[in-house]
C-alpha atoms as a PDB file:
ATOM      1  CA  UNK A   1       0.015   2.447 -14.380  1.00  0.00           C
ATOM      2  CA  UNK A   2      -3.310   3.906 -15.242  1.00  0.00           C
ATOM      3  CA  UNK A   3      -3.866   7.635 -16.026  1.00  0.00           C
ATOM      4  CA  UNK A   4      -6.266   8.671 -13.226  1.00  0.00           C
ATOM      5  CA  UNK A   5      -8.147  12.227 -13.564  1.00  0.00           C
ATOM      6  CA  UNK A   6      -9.415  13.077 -10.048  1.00  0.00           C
ATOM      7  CA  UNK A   7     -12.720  15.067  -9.914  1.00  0.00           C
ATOM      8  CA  UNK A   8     -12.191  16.773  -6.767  1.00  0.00           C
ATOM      9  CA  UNK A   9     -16.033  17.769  -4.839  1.00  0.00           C
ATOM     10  CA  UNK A  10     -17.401  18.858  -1.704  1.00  0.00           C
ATOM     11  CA  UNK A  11     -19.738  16.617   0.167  1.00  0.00           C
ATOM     12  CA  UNK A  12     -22.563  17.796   1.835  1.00  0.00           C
ATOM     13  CA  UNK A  13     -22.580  14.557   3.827  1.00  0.00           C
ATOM     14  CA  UNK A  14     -19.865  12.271   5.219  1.00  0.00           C
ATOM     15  CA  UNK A  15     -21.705   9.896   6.899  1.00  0.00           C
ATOM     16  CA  UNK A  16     -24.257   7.555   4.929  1.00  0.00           C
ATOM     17  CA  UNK A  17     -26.875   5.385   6.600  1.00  0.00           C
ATOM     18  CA  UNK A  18     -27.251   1.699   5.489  1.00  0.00           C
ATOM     19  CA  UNK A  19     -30.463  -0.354   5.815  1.00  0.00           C
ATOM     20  CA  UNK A  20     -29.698  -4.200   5.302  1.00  0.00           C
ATOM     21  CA  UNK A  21     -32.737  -5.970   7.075  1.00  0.00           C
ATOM     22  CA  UNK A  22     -29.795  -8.767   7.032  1.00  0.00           C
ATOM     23  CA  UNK A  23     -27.027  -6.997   9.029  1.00  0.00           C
ATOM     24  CA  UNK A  24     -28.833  -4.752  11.878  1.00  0.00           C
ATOM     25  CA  UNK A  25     -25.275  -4.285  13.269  1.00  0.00           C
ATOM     26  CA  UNK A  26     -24.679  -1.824   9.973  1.00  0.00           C
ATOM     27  CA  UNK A  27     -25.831   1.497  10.016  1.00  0.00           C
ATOM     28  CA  UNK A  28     -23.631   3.486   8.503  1.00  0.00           C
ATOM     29  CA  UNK A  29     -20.805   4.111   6.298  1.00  0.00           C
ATOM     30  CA  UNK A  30     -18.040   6.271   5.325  1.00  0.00           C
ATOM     31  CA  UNK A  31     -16.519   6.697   1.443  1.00  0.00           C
ATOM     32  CA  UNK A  32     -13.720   9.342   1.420  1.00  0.00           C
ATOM     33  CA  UNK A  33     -13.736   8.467  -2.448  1.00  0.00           C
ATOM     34  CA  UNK A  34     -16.052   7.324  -5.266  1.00  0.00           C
ATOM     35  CA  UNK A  35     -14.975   5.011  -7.937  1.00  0.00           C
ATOM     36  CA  UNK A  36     -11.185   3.369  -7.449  1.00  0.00           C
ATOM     37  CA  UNK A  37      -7.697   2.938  -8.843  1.00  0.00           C
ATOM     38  CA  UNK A  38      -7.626  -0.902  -7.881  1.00  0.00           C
ATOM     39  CA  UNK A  39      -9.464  -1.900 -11.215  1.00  0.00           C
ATOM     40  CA  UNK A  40     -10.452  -5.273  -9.499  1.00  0.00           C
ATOM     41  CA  UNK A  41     -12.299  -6.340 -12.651  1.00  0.00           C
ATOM     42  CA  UNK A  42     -15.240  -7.903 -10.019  1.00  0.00           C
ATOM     43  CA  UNK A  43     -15.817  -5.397  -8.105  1.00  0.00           C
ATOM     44  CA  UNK A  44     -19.266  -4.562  -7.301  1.00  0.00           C
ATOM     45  CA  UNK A  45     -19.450  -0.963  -6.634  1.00  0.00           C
ATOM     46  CA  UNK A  46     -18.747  -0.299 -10.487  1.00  0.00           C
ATOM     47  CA  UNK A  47     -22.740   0.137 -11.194  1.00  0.00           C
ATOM     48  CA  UNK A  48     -22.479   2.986  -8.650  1.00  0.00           C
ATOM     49  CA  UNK A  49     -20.269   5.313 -11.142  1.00  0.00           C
ATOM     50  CA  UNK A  50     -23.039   5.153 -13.244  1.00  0.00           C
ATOM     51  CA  UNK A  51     -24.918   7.468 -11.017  1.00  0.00           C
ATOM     52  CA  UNK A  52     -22.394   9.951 -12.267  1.00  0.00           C
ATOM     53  CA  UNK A  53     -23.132   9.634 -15.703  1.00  0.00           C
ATOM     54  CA  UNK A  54     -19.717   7.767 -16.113  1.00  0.00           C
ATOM     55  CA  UNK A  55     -19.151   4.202 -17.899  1.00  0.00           C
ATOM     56  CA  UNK A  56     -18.416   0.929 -14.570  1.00  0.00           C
ATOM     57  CA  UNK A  57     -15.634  -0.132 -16.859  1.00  0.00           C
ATOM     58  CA  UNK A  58     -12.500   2.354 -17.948  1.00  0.00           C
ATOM     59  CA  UNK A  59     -13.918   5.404 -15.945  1.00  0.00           C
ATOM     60  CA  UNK A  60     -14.466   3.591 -12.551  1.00  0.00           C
ATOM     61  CA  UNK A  61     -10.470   2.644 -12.370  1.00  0.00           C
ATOM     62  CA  UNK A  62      -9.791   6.055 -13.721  1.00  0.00           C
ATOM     63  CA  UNK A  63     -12.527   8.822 -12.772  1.00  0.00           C
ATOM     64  CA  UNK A  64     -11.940   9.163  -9.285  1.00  0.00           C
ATOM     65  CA  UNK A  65     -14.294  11.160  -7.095  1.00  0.00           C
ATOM     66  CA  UNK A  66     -12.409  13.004  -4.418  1.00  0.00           C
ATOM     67  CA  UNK A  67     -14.967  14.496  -1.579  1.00  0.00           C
ATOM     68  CA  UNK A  68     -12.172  17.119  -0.278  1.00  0.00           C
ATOM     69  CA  UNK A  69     -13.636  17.941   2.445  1.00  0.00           C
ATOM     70  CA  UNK A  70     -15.069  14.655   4.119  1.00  0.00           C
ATOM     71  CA  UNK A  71     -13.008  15.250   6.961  1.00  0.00           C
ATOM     72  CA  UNK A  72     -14.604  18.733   8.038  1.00  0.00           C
ATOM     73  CA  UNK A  73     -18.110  17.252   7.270  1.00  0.00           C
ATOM     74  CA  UNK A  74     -17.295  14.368   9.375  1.00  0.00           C
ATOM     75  CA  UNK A  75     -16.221  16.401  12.162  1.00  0.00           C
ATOM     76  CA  UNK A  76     -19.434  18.082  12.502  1.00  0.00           C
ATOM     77  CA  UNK A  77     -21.425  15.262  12.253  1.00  0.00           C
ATOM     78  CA  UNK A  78     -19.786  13.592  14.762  1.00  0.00           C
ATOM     79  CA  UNK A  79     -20.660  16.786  17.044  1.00  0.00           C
ATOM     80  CA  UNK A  80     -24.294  16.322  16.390  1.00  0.00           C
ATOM     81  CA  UNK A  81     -26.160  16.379  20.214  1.00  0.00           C
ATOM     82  CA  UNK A  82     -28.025  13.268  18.214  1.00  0.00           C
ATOM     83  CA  UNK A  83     -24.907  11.209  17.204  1.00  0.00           C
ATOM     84  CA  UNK A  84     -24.793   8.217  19.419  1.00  0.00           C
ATOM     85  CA  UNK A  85     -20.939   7.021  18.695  1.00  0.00           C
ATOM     86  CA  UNK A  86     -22.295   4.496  16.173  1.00  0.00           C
ATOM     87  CA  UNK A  87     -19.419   2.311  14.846  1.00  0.00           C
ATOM     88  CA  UNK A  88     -18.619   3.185  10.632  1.00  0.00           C
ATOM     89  CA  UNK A  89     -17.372   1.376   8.204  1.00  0.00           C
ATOM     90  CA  UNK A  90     -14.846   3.050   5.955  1.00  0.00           C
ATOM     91  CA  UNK A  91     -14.473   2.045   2.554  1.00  0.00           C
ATOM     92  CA  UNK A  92     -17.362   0.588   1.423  1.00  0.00           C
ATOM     93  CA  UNK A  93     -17.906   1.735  -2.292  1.00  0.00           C
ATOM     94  CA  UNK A  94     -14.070   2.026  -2.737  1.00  0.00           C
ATOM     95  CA  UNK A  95     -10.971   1.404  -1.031  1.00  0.00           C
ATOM     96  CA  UNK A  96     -10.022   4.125   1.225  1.00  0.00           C
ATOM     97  CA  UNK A  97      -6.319   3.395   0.584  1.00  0.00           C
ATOM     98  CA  UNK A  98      -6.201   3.101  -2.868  1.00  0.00           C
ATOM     99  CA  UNK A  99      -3.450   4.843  -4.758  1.00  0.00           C
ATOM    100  CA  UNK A 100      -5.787   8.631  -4.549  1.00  0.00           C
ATOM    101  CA  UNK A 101      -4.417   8.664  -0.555  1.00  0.00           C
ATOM    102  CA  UNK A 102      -1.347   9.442  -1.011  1.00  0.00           C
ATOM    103  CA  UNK A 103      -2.275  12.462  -2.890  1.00  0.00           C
ATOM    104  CA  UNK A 104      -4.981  13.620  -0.359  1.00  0.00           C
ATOM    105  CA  UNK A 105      -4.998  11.623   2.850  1.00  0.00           C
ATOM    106  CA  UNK A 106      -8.315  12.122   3.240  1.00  0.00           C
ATOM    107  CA  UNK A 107      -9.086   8.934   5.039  1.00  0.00           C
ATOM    108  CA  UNK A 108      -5.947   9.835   7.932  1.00  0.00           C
ATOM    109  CA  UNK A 109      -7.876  12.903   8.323  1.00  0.00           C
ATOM    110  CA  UNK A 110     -11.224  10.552   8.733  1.00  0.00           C
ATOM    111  CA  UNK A 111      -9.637   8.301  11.666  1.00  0.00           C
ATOM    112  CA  UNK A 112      -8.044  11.286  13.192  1.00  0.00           C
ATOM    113  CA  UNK A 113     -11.908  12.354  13.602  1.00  0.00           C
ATOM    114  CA  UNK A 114     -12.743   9.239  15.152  1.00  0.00           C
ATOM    115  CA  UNK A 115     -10.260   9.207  17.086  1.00  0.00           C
ATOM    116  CA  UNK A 116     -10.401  12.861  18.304  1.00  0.00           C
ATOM    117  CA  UNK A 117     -14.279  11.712  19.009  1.00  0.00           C
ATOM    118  CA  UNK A 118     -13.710   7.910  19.999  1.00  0.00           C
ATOM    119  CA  UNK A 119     -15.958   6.666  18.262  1.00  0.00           C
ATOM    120  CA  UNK A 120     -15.829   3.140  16.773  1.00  0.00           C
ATOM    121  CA  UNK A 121     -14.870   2.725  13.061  1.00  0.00           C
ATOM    122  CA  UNK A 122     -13.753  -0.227  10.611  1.00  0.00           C
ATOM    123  CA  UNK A 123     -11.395  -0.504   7.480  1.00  0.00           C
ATOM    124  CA  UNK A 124     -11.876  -2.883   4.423  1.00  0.00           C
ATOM    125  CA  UNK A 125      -8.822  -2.556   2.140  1.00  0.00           C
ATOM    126  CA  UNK A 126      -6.648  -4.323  -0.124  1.00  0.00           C
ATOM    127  CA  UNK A 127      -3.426  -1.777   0.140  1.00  0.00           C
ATOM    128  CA  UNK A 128      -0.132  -2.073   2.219  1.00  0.00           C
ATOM    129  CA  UNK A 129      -0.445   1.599   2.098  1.00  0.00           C
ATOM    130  CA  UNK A 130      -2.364   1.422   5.406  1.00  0.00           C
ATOM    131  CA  UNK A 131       0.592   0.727   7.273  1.00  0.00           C
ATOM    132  CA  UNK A 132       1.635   4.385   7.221  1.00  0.00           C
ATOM    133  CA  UNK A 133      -0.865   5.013   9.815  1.00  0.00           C
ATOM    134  CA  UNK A 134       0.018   2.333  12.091  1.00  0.00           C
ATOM    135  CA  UNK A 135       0.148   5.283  15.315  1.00  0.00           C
ATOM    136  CA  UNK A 136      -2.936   6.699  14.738  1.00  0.00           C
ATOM    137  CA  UNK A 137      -4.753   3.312  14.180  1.00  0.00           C
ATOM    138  CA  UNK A 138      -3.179   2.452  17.897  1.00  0.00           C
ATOM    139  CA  UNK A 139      -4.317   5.666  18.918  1.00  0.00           C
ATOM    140  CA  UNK A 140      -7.794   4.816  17.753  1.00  0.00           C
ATOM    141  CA  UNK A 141      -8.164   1.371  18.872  1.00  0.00           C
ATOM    142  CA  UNK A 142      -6.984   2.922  22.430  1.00  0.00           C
ATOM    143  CA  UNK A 143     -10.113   4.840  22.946  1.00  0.00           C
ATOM    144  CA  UNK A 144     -12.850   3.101  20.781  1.00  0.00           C
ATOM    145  CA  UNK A 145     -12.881  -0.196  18.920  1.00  0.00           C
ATOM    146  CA  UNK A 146     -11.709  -0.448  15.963  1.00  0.00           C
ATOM    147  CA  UNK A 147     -10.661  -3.603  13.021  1.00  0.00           C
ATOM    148  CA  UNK A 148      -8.998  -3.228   9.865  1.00  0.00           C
ATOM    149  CA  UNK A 149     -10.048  -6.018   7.619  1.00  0.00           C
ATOM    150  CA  UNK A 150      -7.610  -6.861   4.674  1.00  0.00           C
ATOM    151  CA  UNK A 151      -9.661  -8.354   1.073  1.00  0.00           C
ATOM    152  CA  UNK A 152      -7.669 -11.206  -0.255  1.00  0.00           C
ATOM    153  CA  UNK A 153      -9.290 -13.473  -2.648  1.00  0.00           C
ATOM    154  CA  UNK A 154      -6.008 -15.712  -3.490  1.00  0.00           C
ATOM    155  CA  UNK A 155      -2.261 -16.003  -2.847  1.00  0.00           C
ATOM    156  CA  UNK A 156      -1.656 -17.635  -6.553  1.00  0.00           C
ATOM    157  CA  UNK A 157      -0.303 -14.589  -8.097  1.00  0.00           C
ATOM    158  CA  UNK A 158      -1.112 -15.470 -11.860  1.00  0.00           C
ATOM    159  CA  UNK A 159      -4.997 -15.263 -10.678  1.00  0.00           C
ATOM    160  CA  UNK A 160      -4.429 -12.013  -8.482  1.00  0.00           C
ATOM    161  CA  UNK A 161      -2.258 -10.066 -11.476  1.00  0.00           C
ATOM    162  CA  UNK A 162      -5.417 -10.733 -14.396  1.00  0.00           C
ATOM    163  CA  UNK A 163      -8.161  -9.862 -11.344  1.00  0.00           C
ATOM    164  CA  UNK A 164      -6.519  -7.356  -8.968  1.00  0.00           C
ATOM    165  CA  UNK A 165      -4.308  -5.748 -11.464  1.00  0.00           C
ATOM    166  CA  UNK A 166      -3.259  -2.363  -9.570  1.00  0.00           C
ATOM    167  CA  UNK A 167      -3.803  -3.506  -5.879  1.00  0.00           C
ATOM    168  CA  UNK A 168      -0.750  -4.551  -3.470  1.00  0.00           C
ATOM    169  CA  UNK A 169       0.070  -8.466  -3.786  1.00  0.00           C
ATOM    170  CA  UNK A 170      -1.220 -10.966  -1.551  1.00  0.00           C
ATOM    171  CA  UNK A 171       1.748 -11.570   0.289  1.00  0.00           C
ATOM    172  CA  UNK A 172       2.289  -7.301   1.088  1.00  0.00           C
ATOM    173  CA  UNK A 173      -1.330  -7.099   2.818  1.00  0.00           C
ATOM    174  CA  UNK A 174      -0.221 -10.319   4.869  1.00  0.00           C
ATOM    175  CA  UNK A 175       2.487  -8.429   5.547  1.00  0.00           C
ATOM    176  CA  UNK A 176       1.086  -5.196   6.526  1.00  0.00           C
ATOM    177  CA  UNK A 177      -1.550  -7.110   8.529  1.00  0.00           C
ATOM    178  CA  UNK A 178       1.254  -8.634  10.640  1.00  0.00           C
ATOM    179  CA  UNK A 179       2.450  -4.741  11.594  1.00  0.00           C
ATOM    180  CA  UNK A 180      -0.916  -3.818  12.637  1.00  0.00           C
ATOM    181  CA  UNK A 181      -1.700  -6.951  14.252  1.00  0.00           C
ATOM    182  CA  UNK A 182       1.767  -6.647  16.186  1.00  0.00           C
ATOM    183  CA  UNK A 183       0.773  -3.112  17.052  1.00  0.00           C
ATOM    184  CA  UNK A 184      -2.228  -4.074  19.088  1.00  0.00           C
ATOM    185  CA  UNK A 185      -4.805  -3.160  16.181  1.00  0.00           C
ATOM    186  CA  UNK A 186      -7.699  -5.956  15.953  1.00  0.00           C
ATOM    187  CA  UNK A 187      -7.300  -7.304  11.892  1.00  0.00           C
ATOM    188  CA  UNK A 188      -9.403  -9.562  10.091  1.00  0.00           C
ATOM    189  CA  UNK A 189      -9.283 -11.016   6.445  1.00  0.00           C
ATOM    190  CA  UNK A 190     -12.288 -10.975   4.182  1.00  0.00           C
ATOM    191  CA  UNK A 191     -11.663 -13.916   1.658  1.00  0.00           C
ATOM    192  CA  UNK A 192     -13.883 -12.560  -1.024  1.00  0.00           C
ATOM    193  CA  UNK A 193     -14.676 -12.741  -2.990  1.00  0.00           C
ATOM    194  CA  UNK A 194     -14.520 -16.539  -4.001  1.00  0.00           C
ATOM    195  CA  UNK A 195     -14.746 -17.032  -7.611  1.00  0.00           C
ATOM    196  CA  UNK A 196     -15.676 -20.249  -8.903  1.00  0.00           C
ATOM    197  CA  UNK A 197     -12.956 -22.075 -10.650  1.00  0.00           C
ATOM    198  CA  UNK A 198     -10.388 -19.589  -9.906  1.00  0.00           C
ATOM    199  CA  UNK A 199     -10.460 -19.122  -6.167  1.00  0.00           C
ATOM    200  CA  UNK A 200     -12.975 -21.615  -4.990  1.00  0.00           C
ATOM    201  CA  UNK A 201     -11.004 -25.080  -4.122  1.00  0.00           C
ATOM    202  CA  UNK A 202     -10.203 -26.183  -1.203  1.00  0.00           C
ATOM    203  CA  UNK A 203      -6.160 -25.884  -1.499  1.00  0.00           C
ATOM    204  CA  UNK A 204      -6.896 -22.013  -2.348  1.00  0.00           C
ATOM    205  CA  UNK A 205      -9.157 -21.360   0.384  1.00  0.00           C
ATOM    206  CA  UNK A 206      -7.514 -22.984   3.375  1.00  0.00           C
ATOM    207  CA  UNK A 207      -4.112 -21.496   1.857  1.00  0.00           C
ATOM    208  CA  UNK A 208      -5.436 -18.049   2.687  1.00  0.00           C
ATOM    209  CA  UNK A 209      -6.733 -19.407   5.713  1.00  0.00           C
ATOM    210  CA  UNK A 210      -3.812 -20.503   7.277  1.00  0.00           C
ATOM    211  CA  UNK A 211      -1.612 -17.255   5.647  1.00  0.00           C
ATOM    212  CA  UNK A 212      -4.634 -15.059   7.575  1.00  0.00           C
ATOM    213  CA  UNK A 213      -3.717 -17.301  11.239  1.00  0.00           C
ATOM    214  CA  UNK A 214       0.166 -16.409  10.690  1.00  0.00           C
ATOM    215  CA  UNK A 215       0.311 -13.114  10.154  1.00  0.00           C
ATOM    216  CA  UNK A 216      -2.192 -12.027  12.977  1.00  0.00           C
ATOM    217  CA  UNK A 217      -5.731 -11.490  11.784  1.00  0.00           C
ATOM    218  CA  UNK A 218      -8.690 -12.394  14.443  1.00  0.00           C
ATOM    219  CA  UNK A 219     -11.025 -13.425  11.914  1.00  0.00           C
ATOM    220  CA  UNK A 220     -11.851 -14.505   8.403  1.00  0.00           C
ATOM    221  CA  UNK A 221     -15.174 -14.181   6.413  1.00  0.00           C
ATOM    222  CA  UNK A 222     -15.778 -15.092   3.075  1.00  0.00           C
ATOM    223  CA  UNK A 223     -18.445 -14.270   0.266  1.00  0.00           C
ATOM    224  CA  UNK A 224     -18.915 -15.911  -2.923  1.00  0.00           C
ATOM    225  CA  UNK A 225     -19.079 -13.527  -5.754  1.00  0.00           C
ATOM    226  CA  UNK A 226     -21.635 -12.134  -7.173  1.00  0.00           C
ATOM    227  CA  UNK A 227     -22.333  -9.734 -10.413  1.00  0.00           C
ATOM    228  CA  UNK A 228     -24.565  -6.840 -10.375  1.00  0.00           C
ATOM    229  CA  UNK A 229     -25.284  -4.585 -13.101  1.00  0.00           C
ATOM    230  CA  UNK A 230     -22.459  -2.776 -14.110  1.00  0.00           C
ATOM    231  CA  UNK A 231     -20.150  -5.226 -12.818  1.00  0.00           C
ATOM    232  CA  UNK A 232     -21.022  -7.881 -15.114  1.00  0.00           C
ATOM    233  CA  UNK A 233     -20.990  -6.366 -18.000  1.00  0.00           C
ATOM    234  CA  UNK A 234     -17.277  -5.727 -17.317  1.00  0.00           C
ATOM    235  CA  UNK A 235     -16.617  -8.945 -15.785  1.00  0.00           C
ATOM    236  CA  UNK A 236     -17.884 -11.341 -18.369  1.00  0.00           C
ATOM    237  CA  UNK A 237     -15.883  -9.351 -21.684  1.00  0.00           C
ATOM    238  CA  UNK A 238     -12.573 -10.242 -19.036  1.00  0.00           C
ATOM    239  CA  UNK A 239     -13.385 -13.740 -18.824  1.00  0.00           C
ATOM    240  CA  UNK A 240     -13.695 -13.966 -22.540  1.00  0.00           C
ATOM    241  CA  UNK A 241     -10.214 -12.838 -22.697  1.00  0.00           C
ATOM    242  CA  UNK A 242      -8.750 -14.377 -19.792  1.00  0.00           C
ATOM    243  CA  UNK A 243     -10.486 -17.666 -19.050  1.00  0.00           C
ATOM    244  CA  UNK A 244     -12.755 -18.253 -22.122  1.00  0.00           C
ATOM    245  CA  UNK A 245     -12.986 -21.896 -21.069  1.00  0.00           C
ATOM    246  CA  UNK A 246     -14.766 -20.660 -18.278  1.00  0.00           C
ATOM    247  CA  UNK A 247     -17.605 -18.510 -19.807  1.00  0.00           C
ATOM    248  CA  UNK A 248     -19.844 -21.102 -20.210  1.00  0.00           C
ATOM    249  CA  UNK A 249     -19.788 -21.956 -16.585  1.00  0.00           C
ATOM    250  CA  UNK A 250     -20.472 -18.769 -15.951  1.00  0.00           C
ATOM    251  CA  UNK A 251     -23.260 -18.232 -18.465  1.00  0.00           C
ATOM    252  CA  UNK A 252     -25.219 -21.007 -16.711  1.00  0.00           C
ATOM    253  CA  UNK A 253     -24.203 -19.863 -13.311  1.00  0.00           C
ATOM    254  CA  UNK A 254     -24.675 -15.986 -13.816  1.00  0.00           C
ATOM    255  CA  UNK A 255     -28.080 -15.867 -15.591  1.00  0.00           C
ATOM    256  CA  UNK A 256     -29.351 -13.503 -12.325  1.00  0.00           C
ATOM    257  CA  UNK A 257     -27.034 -11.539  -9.899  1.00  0.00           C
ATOM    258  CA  UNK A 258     -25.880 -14.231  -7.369  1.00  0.00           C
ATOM    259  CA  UNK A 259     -24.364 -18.366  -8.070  1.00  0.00           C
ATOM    260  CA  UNK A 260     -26.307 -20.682  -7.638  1.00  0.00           C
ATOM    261  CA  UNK A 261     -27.935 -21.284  -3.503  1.00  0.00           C
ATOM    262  CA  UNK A 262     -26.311 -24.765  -3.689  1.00  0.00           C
ATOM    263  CA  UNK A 263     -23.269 -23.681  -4.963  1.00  0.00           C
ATOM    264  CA  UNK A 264     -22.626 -20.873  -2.321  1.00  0.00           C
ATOM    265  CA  UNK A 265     -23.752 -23.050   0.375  1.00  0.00           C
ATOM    266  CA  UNK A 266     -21.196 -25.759  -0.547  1.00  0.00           C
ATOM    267  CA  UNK A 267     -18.761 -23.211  -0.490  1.00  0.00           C
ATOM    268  CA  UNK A 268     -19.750 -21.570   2.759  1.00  0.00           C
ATOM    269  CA  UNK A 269     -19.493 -24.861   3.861  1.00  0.00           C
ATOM    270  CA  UNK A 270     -16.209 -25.902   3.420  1.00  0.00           C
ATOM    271  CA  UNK A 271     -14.638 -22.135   4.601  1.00  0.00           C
ATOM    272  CA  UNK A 272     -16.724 -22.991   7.803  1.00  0.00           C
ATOM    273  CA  UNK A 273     -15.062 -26.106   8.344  1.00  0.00           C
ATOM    274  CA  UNK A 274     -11.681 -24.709   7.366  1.00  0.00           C
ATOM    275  CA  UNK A 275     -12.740 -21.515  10.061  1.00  0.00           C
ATOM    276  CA  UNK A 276     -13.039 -24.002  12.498  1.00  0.00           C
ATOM    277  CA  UNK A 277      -9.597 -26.159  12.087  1.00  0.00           C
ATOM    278  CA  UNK A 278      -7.860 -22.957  12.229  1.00  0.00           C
ATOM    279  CA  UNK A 279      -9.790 -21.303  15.003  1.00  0.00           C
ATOM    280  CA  UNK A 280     -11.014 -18.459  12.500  1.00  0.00           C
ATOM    281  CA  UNK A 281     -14.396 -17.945  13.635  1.00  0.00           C
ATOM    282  CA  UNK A 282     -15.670 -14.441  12.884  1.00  0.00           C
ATOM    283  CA  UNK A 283     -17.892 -15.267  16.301  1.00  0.00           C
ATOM    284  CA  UNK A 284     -14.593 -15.282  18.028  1.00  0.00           C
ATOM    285  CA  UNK A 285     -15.738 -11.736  18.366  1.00  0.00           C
ATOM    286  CA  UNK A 286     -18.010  -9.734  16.191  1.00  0.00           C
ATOM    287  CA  UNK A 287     -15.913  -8.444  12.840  1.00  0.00           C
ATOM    288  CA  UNK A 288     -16.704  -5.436  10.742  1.00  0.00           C
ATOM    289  CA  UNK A 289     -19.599  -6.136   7.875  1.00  0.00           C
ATOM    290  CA  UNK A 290     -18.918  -8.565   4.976  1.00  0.00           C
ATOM    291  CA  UNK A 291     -17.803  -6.542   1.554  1.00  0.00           C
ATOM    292  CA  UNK A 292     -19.864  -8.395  -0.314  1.00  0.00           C
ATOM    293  CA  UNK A 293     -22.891  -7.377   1.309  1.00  0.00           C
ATOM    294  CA  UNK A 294     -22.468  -3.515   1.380  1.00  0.00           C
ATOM    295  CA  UNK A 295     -23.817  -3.017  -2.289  1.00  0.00           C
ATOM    296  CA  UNK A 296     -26.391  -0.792  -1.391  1.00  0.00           C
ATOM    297  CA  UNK A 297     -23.391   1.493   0.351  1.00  0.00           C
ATOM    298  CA  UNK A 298     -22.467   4.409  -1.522  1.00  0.00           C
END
């Protein structure tokens, strides 16, 4: 278990608005925290704790930024005469559930203000912790929309323990899915990211596929990864360690942010085909934003 130190702050803002000429459907975004406990050694948000004057390695599992009072700040930006019910996405530069909720429930305190407003929302997380508020995400999803999307990259737990080390496993978030999904709250499953060699064959992918049909999600979307600043520098030293037969794959593939355009689009390729065979469409109806294109969301 790591040793956390939580820096606890007041926000002057709750809400923050997202530009992505690619996904006009986004406009804003909510982060009850900064930095997170999950340690998931790819995750792109670790160049953000740089802003901070912190390191994206050690201090973004263990510095956590704690806006205490996101809740009243949401509140009264939801009041605005201007606010037009907008749907937000929670849990964009972190997880909203990670471990730092049970301490301050600050993202309960978030949906009961959508829900005290109805207005829209989505969740991205990777913690069975979310099934605590399986009433209040009912009560939501009774008088605005809202979808909790799940992350799961793989079901093979010797991949997840080296690349998720302090998240739930797999086979828990299927799990808590299936409450939610039983409950009447619309879920989803964002397999991302895909990460070649470890997560990127066919047996992996339609294995999450088919777990994401059986235990109730809607919809699946996918991203291939990709390794910003800050993130790579932490992601490459792990694959030395972990898979070193890998790194030179990944020193040809990596030499910019994003895998190769041929690569990805083989990839996208097959999870379409798999979307289709197991009626997994995210056009079924339209699902909360892709992670892996909410870098710019902080």
């Amino acid at each position: 278990m790591l040793q956390v130190t939580f820096e606890e702050i007041e926000c002057k803002s709750a809400l923050n608005r997202v530009r992505i000429p690619s996904m006009p459907g986004l406009r804003w975004t909510l982060n009850p925290y900064r930095a997170c406990q999950h340690a998931c050694v790819y995750c792109f948000a670790r160049g953000n704790h740089e802003y901070l004057g912190y390191n994206s390695g050690s201090d973004f599992d263990r510095r956590v930024v704690v806006k205490t009072n996101v809740a009243s700040v949401l509140r009264r930006e939801l009041k605005r005469p201007g606010w037009r019910r907008e749907s937000v996405t929670i849990g964009t530069a972190c997880d909203p559930y990670q471990q730092a909720e049970l301490k301050y429930g600050l993202t309960r305190a978030a949906l009961q203000a959508f829900r005290d407003h109805a207005n829209p929302c989505s969740l991205i997380t990777k913690s069975a912790g979310i099934t605590r508020d399986v009433a209040l995400l009912r009560e939501l999803s009774d008088v605005a929309e809202c979808s909790v999307l799940f992350s799961i990259a793989t079901l093979r737990e010797d991949v997840w323990r080296h690349i998720e080390p302090e998240t739930a496993k797999p086979k828990q978030r299927l799990e808590a899915m299936r409450k939610l999904a039983d409950a009447g709250i619309r879920c989803g499953v964002m397999l991302a990211p895909i990460i070649p060699s470890l997560t990127d064959d066919k047996e992996n992918l339609e294995a999450v596929m088919k777990a994401a049909r059986d235990h109730g999600a809607a919809f699946v979307g996918d991203n291939v990864l990709y390794l910003k600043p800050g993130t790579k520098e932490w992601f490459m030293p792990f694959l030395r360690e972990t898979y070193p037969h890998l790194l030179p794959r990944y020193e040809r593939m990596y030499r910019g942010i994003y895998a190769p355009k041929r690569y990805s689009e083989e990839v996208h390729d097959t999870v379409q085909r798999l979307r289709a065979r197991w009626d997994m469409s995210p056009e079924r109806r339209t699902p909360a934003p892709e992670v892996g294109q909410l870098q710019f969301a902080v």
